[in-house]
N, C-alpha and C. Protein backbone atom coordinates (compact mmCIF):
# COMPACT_ATOMS: atom_id res chain seq x y z
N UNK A 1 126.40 89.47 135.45
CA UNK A 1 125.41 90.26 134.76
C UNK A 1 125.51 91.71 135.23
N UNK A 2 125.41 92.39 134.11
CA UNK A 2 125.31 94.14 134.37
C UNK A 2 123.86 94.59 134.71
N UNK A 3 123.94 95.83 135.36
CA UNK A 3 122.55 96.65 135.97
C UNK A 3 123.06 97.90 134.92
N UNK A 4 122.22 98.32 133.98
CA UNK A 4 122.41 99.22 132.91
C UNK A 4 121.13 99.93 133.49
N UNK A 5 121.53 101.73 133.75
CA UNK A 5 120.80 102.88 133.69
C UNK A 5 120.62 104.03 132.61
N UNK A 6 118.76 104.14 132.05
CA UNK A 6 118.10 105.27 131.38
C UNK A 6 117.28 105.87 131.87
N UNK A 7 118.41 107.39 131.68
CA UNK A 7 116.75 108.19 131.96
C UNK A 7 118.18 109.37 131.64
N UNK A 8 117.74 110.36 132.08
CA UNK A 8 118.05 112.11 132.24
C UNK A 8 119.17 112.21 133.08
N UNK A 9 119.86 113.06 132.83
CA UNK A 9 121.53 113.31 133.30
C UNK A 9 121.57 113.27 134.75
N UNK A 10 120.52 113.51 135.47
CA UNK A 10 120.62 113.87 137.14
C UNK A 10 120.35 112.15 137.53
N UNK A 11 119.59 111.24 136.98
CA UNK A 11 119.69 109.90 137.01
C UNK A 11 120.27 109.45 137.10
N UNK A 12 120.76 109.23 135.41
CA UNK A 12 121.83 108.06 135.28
C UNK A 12 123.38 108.69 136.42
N UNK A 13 123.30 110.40 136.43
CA UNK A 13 124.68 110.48 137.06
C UNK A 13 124.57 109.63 138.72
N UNK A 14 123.51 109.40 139.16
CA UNK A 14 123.50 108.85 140.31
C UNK A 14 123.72 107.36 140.11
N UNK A 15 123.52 106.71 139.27
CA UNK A 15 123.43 105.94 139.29
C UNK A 15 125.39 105.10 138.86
N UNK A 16 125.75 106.85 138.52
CA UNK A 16 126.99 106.00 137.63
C UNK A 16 128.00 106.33 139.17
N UNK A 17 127.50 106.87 139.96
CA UNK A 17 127.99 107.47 141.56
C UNK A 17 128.42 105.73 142.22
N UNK A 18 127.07 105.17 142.14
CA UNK A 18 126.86 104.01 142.79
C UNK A 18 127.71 102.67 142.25
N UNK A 19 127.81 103.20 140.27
CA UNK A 19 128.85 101.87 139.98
C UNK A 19 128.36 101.64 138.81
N UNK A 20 127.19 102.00 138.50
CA UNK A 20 126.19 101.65 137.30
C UNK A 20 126.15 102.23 136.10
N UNK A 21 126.61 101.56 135.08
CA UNK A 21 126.50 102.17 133.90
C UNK A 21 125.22 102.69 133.45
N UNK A 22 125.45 103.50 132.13
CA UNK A 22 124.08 104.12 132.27
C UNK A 22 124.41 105.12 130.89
N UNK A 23 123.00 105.24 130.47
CA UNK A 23 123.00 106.49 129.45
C UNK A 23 122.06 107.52 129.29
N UNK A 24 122.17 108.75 128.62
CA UNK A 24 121.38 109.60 129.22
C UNK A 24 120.57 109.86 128.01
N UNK A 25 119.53 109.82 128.41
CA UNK A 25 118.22 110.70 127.05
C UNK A 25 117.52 111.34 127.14
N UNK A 26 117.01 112.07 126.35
CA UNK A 26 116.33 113.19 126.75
C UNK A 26 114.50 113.07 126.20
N UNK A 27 114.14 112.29 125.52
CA UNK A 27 112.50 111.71 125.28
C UNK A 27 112.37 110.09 125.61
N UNK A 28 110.89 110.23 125.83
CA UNK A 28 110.81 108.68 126.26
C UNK A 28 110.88 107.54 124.69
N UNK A 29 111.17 108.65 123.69
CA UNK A 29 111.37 107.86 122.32
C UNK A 29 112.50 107.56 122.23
N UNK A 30 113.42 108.14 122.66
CA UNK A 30 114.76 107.89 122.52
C UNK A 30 115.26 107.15 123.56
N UNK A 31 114.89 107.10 125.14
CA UNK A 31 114.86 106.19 125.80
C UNK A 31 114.19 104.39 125.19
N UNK A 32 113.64 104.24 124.62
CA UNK A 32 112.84 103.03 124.33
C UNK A 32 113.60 102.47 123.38
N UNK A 33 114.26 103.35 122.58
CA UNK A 33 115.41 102.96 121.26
C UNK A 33 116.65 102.71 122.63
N UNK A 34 116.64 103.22 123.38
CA UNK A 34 117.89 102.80 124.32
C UNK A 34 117.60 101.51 125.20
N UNK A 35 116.80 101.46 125.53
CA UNK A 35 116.16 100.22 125.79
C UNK A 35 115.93 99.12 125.01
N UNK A 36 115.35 98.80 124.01
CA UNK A 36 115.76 97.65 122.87
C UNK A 36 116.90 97.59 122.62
N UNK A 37 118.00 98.54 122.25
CA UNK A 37 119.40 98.06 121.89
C UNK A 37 120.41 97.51 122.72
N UNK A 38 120.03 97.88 124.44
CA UNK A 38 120.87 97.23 125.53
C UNK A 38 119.96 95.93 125.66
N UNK A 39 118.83 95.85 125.04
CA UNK A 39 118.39 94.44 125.74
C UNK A 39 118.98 93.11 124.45
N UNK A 40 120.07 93.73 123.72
CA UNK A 40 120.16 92.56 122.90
C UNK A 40 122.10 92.38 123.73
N UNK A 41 122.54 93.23 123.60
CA UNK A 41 123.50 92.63 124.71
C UNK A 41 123.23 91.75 126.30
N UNK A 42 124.85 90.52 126.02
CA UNK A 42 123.88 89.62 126.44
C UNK A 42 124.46 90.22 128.24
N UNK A 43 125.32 90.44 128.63
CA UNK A 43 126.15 90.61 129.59
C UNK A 43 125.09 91.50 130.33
N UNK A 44 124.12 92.11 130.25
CA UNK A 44 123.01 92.93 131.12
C UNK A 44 121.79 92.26 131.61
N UNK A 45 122.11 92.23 132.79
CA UNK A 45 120.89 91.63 133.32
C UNK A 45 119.76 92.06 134.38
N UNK A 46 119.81 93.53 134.36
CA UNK A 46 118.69 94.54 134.74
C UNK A 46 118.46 95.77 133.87
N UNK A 47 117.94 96.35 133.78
CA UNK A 47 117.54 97.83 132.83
C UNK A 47 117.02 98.52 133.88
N UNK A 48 117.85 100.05 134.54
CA UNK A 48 116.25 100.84 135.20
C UNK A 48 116.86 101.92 134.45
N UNK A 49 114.97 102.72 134.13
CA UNK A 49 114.24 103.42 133.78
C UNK A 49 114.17 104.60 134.23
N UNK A 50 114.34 105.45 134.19
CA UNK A 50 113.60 107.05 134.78
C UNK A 50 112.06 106.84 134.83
N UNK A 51 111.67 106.74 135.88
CA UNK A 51 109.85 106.98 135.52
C UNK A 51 108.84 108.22 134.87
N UNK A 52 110.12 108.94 134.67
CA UNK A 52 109.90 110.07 133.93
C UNK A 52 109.69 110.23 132.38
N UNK A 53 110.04 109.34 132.03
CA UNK A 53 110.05 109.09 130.59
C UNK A 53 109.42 107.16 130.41
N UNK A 54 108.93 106.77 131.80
CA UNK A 54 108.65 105.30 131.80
C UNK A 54 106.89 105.21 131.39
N UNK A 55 106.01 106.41 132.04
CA UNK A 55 104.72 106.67 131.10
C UNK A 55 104.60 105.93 130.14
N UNK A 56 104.98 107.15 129.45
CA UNK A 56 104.73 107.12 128.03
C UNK A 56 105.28 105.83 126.68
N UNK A 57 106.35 105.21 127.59
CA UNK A 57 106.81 103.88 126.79
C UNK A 57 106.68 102.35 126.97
N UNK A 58 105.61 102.36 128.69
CA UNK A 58 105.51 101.49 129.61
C UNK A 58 104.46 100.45 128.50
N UNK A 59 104.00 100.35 127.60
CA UNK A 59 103.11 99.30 127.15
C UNK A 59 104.03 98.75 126.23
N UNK A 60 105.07 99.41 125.59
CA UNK A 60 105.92 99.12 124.69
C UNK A 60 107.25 98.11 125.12
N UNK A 61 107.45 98.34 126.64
CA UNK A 61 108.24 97.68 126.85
C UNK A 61 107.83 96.66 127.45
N UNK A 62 106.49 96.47 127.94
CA UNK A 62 105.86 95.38 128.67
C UNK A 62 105.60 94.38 127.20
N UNK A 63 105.76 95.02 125.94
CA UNK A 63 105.61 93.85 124.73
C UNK A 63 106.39 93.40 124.91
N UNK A 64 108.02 94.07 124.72
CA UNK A 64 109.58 93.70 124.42
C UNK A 64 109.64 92.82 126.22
N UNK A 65 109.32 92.88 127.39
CA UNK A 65 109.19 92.08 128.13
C UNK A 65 108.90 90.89 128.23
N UNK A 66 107.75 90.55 127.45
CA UNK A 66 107.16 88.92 126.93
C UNK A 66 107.82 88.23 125.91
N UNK A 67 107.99 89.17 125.09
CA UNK A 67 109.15 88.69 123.70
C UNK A 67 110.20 88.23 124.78
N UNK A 68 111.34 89.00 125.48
CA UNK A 68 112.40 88.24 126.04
C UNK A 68 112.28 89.06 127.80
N UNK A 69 112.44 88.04 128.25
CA UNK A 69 112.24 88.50 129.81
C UNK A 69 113.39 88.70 130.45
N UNK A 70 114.40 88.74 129.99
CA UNK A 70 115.61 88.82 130.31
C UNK A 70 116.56 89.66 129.45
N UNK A 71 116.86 91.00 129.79
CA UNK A 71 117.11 90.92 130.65
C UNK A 71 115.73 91.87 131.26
N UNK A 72 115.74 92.04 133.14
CA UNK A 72 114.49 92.78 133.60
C UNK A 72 115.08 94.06 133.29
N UNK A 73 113.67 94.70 133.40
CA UNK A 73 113.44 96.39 133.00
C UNK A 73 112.52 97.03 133.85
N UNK A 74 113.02 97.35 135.01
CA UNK A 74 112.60 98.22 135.92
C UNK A 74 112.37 99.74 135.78
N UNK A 75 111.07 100.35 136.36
CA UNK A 75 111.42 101.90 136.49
C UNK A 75 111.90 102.15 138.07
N UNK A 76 112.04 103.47 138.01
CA UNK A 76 112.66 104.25 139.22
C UNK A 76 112.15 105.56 139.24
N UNK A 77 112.33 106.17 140.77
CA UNK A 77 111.99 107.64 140.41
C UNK A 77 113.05 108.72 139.69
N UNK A 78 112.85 109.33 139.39
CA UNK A 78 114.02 110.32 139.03
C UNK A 78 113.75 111.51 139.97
N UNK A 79 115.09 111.73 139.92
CA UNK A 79 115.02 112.83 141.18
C UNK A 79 114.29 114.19 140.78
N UNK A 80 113.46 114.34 141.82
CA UNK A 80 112.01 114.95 142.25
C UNK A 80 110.76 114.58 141.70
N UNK A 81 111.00 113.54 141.48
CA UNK A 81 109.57 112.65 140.70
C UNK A 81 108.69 112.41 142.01
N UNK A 82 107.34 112.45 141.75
CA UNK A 82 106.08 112.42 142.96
C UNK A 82 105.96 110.89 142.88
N UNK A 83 106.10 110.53 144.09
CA UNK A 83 105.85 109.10 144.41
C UNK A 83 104.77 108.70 143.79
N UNK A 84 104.13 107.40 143.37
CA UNK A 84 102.76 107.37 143.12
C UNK A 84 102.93 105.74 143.55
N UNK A 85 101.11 105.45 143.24
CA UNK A 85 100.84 103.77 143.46
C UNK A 85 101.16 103.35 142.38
N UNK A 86 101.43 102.23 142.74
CA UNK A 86 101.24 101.01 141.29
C UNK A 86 99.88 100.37 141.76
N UNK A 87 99.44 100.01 140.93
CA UNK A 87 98.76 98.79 140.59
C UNK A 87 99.07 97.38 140.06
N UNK A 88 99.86 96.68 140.77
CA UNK A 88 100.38 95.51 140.34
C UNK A 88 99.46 94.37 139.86
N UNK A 89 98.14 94.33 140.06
CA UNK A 89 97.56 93.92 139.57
C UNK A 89 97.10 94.20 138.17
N UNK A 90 96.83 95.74 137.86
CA UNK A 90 96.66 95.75 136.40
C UNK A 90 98.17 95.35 135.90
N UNK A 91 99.19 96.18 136.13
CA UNK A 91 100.02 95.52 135.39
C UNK A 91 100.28 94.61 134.88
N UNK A 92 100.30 93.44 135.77
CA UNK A 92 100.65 91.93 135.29
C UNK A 92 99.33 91.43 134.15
N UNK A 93 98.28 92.05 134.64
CA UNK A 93 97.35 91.89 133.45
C UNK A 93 97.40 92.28 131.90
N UNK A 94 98.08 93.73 132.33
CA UNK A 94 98.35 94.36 130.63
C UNK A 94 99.79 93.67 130.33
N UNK A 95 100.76 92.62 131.29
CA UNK A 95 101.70 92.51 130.53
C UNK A 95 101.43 91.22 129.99
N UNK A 96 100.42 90.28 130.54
CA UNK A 96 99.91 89.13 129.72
C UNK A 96 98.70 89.18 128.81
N UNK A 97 98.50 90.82 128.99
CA UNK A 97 97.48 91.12 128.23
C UNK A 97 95.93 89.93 128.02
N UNK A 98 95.89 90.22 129.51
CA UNK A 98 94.33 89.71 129.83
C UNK A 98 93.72 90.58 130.51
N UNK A 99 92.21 90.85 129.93
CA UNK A 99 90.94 91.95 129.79
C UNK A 99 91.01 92.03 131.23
């Protein structure tokens, strides 16, 4: 199984440093269209994300997550992105979408 990288040129180029394929976009709309079309190839079996563009598309892919869980779709920081918390608890809530 492949580890496939999206996000912004300073990203994915790190990521393609390390071994990892990867493609570059420049909105989190066009990232999310890059994201559904690698998740139908079957040979990939991780997705990471720029968290930079992971905002704004994060409910959309937590649908396409339940639809098929495989392959996973991780975010990441992108370089100089501000650390932040998760809340793993809401998450798993909005991805089974219970109140």
């Amino acid at each position: 199984m492949k580890v496939f990288a999206i996000g912004g040129r300073a990203f994915v180029s790190g990521f393609r440093l390390a071994g990892v394929d990867g493609i570059e976009v420049s909105s989190p709309k066009e990232a999310l269209g890059k994201i559904k079309s690698t998740m139908t190839k079957p040979d990939v079996g991780m997705i990471i994300v720029s968290d930079d563009f992971w905002k704004e598309i994060s409910d959309a892919v937590s649908d396409l997550r339940v639809k098929q869980p495989i392959p996973l779709v991780y975010n990441a920081p992108a370089p100089g992105s501000k650390q932040e918390k998760v809340e793993y608890r809401e998450l798993i809530k909005r991805m089974l979408k219970i109140s």
